[in-house]
PDB file of N, CA and C in Angstrom:
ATOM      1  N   UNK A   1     -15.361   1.735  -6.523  1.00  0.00           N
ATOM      2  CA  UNK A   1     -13.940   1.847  -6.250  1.00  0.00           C
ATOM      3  C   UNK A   1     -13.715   3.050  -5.333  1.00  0.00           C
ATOM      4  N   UNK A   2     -12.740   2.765  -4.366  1.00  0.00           N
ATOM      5  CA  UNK A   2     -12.302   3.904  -4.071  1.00  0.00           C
ATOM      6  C   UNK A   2     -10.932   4.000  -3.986  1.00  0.00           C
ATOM      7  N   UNK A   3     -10.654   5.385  -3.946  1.00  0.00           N
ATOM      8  CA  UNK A   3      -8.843   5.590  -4.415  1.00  0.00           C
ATOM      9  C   UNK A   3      -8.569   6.760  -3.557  1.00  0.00           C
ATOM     10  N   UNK A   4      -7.279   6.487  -2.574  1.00  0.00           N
ATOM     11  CA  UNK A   4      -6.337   7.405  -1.849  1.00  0.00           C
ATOM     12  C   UNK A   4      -5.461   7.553  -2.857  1.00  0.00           C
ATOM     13  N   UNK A   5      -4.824   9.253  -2.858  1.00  0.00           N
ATOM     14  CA  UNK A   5      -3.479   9.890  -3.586  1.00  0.00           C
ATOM     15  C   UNK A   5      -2.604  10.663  -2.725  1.00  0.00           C
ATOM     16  N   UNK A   6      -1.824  10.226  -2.656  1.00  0.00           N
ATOM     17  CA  UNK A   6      -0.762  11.096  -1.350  1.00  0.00           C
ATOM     18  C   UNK A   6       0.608  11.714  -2.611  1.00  0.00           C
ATOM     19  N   UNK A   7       0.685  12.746  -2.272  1.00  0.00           N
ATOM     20  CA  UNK A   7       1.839  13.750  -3.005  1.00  0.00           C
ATOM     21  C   UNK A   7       3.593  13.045  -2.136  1.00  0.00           C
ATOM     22  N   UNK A   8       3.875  12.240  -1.749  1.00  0.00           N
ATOM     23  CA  UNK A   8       4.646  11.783  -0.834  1.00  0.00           C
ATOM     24  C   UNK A   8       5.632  11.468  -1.767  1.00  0.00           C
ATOM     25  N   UNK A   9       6.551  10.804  -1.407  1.00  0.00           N
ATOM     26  CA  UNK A   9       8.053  10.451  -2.011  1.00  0.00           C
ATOM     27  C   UNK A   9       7.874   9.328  -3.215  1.00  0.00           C
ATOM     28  N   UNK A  10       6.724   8.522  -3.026  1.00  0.00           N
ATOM     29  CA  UNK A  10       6.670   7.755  -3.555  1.00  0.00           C
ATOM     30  C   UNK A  10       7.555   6.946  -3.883  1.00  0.00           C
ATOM     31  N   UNK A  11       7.440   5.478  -4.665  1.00  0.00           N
ATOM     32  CA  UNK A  11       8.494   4.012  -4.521  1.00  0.00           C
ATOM     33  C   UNK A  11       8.554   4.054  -6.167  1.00  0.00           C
ATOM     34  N   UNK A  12       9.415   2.998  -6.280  1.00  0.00           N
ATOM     35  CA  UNK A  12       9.625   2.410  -6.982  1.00  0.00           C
ATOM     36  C   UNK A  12       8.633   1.123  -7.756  1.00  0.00           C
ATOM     37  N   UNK A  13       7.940   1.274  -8.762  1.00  0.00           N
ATOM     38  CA  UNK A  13       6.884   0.537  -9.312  1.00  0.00           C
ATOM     39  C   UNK A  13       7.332  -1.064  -9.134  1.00  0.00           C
ATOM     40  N   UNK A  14       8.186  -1.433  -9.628  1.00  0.00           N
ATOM     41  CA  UNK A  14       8.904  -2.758  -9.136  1.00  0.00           C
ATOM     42  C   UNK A  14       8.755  -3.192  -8.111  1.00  0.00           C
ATOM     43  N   UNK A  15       8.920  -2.176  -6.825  1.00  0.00           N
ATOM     44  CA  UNK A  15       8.796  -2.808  -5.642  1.00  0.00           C
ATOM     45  C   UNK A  15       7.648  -2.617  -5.063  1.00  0.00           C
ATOM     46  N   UNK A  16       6.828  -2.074  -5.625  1.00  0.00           N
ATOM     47  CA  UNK A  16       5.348  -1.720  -5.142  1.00  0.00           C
ATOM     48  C   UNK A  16       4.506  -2.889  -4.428  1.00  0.00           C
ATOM     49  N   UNK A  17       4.352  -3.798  -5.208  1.00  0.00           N
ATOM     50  CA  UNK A  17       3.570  -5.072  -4.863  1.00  0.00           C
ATOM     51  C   UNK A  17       3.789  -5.593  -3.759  1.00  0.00           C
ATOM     52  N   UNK A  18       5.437  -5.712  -3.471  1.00  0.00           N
ATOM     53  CA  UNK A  18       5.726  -5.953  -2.219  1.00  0.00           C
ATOM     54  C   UNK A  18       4.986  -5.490  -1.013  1.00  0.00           C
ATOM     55  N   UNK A  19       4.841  -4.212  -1.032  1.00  0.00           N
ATOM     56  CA  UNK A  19       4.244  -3.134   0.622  1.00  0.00           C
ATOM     57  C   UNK A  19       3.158  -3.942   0.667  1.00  0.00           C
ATOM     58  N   UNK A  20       2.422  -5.038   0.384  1.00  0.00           N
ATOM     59  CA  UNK A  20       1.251  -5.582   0.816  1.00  0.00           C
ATOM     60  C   UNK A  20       1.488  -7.124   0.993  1.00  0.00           C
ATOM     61  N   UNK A  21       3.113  -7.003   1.553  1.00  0.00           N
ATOM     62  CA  UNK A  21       2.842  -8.589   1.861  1.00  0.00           C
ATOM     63  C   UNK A  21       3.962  -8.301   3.400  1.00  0.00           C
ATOM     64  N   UNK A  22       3.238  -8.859   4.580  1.00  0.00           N
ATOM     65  CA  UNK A  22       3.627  -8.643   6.092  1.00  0.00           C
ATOM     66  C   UNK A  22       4.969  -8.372   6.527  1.00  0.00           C
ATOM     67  N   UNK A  23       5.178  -7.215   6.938  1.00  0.00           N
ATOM     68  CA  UNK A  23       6.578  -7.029   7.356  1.00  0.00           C
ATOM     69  C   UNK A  23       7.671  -6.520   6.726  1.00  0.00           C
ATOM     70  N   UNK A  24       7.074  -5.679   5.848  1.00  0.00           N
ATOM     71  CA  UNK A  24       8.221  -5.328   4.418  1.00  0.00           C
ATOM     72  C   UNK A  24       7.717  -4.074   4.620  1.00  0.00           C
ATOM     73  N   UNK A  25       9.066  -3.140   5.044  1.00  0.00           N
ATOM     74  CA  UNK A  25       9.125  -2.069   4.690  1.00  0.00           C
ATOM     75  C   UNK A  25      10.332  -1.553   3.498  1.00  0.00           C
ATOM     76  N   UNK A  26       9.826  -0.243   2.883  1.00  0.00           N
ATOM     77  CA  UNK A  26      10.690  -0.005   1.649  1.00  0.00           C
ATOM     78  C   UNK A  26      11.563   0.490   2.109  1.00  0.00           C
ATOM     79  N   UNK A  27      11.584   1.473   2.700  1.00  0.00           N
ATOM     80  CA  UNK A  27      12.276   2.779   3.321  1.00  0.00           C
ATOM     81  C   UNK A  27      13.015   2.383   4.960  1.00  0.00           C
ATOM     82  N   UNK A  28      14.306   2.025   4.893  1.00  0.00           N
ATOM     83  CA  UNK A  28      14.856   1.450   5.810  1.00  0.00           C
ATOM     84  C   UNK A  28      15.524   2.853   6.905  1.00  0.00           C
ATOM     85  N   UNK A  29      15.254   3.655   6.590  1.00  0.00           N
ATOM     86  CA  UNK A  29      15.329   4.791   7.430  1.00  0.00           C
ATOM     87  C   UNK A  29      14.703   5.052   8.125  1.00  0.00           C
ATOM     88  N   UNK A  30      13.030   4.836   7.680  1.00  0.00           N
ATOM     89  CA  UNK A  30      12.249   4.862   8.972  1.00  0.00           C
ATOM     90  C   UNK A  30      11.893   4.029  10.197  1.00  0.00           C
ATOM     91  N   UNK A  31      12.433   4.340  10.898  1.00  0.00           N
ATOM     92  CA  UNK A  31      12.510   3.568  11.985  1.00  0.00           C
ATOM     93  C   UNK A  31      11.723   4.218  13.122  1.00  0.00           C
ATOM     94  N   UNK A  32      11.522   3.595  14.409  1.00  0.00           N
ATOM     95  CA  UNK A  32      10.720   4.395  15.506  1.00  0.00           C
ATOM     96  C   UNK A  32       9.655   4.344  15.532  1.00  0.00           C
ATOM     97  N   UNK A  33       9.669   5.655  15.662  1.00  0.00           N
ATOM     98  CA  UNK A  33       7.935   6.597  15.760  1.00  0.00           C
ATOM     99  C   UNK A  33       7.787   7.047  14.466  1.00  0.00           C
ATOM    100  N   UNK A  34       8.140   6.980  13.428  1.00  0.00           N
ATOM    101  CA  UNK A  34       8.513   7.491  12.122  1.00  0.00           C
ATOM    102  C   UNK A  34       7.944   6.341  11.124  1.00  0.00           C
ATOM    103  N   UNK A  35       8.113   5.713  11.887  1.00  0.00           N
ATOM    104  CA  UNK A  35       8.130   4.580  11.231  1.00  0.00           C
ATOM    105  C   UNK A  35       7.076   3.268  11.827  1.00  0.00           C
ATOM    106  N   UNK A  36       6.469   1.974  11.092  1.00  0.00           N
ATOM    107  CA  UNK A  36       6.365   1.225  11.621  1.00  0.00           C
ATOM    108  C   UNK A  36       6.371  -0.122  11.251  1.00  0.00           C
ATOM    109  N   UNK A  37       5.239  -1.278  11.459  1.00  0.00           N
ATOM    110  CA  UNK A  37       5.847  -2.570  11.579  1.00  0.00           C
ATOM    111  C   UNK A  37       5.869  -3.590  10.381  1.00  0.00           C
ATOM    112  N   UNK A  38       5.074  -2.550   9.362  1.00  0.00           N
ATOM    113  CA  UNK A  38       5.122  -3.076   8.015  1.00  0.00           C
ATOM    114  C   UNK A  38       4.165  -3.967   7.622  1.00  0.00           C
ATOM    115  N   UNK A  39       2.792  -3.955   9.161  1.00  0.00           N
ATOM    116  CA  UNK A  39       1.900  -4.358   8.636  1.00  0.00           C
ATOM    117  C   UNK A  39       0.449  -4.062   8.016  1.00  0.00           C
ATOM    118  N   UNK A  40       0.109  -2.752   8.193  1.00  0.00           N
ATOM    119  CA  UNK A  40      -0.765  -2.283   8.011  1.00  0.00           C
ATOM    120  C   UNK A  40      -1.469  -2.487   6.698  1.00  0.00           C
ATOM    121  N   UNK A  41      -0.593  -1.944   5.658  1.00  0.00           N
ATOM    122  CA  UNK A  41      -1.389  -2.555   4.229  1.00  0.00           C
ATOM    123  C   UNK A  41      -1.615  -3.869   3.782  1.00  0.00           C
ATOM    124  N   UNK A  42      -0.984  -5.004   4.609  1.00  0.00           N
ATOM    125  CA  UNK A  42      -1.039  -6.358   4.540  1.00  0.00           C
ATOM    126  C   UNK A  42      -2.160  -6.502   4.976  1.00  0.00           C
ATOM    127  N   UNK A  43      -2.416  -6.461   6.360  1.00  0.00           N
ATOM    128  CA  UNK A  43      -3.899  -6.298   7.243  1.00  0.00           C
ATOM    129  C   UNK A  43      -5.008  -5.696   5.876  1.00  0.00           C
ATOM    130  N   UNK A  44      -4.411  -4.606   5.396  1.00  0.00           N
ATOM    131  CA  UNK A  44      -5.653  -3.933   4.951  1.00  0.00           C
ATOM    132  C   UNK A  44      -5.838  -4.912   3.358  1.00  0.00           C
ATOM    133  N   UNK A  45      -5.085  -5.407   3.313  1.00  0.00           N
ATOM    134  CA  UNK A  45      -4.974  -6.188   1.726  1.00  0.00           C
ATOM    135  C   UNK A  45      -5.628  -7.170   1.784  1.00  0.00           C
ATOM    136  N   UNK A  46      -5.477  -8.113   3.378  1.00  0.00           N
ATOM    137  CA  UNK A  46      -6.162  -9.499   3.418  1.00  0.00           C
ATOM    138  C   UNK A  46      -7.835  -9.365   4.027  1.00  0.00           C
ATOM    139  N   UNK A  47      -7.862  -8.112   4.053  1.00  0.00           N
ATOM    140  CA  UNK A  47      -9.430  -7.886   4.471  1.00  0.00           C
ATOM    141  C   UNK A  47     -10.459  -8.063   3.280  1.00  0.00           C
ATOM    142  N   UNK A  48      -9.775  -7.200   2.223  1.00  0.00           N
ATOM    143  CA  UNK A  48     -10.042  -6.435   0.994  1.00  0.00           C
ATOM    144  C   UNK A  48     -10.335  -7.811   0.333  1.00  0.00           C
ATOM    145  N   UNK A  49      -8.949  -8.931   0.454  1.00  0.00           N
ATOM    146  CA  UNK A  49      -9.565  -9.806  -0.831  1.00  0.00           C
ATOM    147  C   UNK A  49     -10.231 -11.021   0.100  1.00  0.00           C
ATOM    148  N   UNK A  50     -10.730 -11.280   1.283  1.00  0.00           N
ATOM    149  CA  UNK A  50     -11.748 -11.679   2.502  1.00  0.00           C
ATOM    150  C   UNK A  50     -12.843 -11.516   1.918  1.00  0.00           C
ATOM    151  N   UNK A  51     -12.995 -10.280   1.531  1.00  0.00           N
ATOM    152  CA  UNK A  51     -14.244  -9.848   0.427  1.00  0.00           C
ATOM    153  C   UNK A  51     -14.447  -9.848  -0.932  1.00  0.00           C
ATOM    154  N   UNK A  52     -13.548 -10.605  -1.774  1.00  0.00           N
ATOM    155  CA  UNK A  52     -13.465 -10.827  -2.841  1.00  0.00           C
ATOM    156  C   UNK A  52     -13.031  -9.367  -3.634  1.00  0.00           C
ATOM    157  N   UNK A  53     -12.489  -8.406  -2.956  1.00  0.00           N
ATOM    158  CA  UNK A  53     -12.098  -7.413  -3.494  1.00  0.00           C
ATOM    159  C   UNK A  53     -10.733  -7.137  -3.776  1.00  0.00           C
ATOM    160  N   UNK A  54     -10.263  -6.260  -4.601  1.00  0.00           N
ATOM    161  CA  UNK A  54      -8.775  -5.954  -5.069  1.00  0.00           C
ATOM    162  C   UNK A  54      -8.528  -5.004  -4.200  1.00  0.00           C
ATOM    163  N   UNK A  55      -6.522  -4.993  -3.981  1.00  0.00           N
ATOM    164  CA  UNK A  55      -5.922  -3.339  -3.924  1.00  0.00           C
ATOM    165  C   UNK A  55      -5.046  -3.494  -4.318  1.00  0.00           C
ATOM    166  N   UNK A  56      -4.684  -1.963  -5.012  1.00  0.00           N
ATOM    167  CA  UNK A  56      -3.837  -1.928  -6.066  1.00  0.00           C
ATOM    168  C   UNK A  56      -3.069  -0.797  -6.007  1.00  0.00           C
ATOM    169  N   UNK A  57      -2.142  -0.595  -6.194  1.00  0.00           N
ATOM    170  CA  UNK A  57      -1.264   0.757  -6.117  1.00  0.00           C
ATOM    171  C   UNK A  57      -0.151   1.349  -7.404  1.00  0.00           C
ATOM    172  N   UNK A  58      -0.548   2.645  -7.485  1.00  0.00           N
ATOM    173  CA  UNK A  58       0.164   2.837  -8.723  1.00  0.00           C
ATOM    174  C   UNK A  58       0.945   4.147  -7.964  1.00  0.00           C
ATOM    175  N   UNK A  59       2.347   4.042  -8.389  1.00  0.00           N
ATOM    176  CA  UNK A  59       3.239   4.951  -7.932  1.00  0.00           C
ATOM    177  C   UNK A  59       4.405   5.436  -8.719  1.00  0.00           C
ATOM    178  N   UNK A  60       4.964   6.564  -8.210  1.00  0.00           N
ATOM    179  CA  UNK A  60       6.420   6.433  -8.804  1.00  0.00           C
ATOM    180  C   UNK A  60       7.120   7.297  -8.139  1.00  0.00           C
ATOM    181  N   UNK A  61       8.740   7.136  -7.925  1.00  0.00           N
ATOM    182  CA  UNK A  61       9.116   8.100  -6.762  1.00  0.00           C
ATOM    183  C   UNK A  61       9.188   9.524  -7.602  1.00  0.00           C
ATOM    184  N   UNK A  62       9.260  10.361  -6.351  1.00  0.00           N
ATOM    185  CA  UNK A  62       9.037  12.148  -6.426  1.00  0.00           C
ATOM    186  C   UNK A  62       7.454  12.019  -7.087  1.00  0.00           C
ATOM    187  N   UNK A  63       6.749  11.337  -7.041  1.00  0.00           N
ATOM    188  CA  UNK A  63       5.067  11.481  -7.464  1.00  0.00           C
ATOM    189  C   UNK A  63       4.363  11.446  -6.446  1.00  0.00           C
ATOM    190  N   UNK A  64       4.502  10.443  -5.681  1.00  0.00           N
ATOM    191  CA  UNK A  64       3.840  10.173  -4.760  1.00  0.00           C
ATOM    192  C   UNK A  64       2.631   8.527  -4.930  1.00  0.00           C
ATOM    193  N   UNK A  65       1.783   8.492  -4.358  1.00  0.00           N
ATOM    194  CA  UNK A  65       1.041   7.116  -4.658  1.00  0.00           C
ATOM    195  C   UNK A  65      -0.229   7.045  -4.687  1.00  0.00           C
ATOM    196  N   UNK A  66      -0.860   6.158  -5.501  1.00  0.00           N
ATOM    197  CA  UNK A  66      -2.662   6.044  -5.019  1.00  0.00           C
ATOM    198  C   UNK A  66      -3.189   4.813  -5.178  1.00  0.00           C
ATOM    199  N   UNK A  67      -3.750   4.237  -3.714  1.00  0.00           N
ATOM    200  CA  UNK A  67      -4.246   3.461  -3.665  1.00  0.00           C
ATOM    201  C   UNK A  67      -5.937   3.235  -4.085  1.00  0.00           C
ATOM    202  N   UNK A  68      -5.863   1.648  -4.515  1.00  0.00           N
ATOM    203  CA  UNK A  68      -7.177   1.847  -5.098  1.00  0.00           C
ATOM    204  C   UNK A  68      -7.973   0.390  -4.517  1.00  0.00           C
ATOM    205  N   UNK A  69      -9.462   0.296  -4.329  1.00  0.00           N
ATOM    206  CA  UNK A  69      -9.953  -0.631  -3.651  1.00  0.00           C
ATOM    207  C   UNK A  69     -11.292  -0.579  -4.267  1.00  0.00           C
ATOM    208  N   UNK A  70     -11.083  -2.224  -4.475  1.00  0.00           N
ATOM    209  CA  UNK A  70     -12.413  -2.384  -5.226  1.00  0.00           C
ATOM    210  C   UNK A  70     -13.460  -3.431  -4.248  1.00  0.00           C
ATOM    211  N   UNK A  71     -14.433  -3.652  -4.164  1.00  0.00           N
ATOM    212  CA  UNK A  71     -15.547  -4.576  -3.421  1.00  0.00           C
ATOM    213  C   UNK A  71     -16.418  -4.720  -4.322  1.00  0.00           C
ATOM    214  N   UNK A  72     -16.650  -6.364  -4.268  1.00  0.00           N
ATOM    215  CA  UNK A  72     -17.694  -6.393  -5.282  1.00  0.00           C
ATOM    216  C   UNK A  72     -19.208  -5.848  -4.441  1.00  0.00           C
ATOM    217  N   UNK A  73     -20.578  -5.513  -5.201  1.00  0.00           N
ATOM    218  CA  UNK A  73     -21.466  -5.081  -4.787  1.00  0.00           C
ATOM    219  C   UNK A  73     -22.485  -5.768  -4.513  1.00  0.00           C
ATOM    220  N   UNK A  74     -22.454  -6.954  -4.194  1.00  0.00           N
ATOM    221  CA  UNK A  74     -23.719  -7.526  -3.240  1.00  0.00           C
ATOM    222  C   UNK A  74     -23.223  -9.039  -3.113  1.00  0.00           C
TER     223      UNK A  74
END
């Protein structure tokens, strides 16, 4: 397994699941350069289970978040 933890604003557990499906952003403020297209963890989600692997995210706001990724091993 491996696991990212960011000290950041963190979401709402409810809506968590969502950030890994194309084009969904939480935070409608960020916009721009600040911001982007809402696909990145989708991309990174459909790679992950390509390989028969999980990702998973546990958060809560003012905590921040950590992602976690599993691959099976051979």
């Amino acid at each position: 397994m491996v696991a990212v933890t960011d000290t950041g604003v963190g979401m709402n557990p409810a809506d968590a699941e969502r950030i890994f499906e194309p084009f969904v952003r939480l935070d409608a403020a960020r916009t721009g350069e600040a911001g982007g297209a809402g696909l990145g963890l989708s991309i990174v989600h459909s790679i992950v289970v390509a390989h028969d692997g999980q990702l998973s995210v546990q958060t809560a706001p003012g905590v921040g978040s950590t992602f976690a990724m599993r691959l099976p091993l051979g």
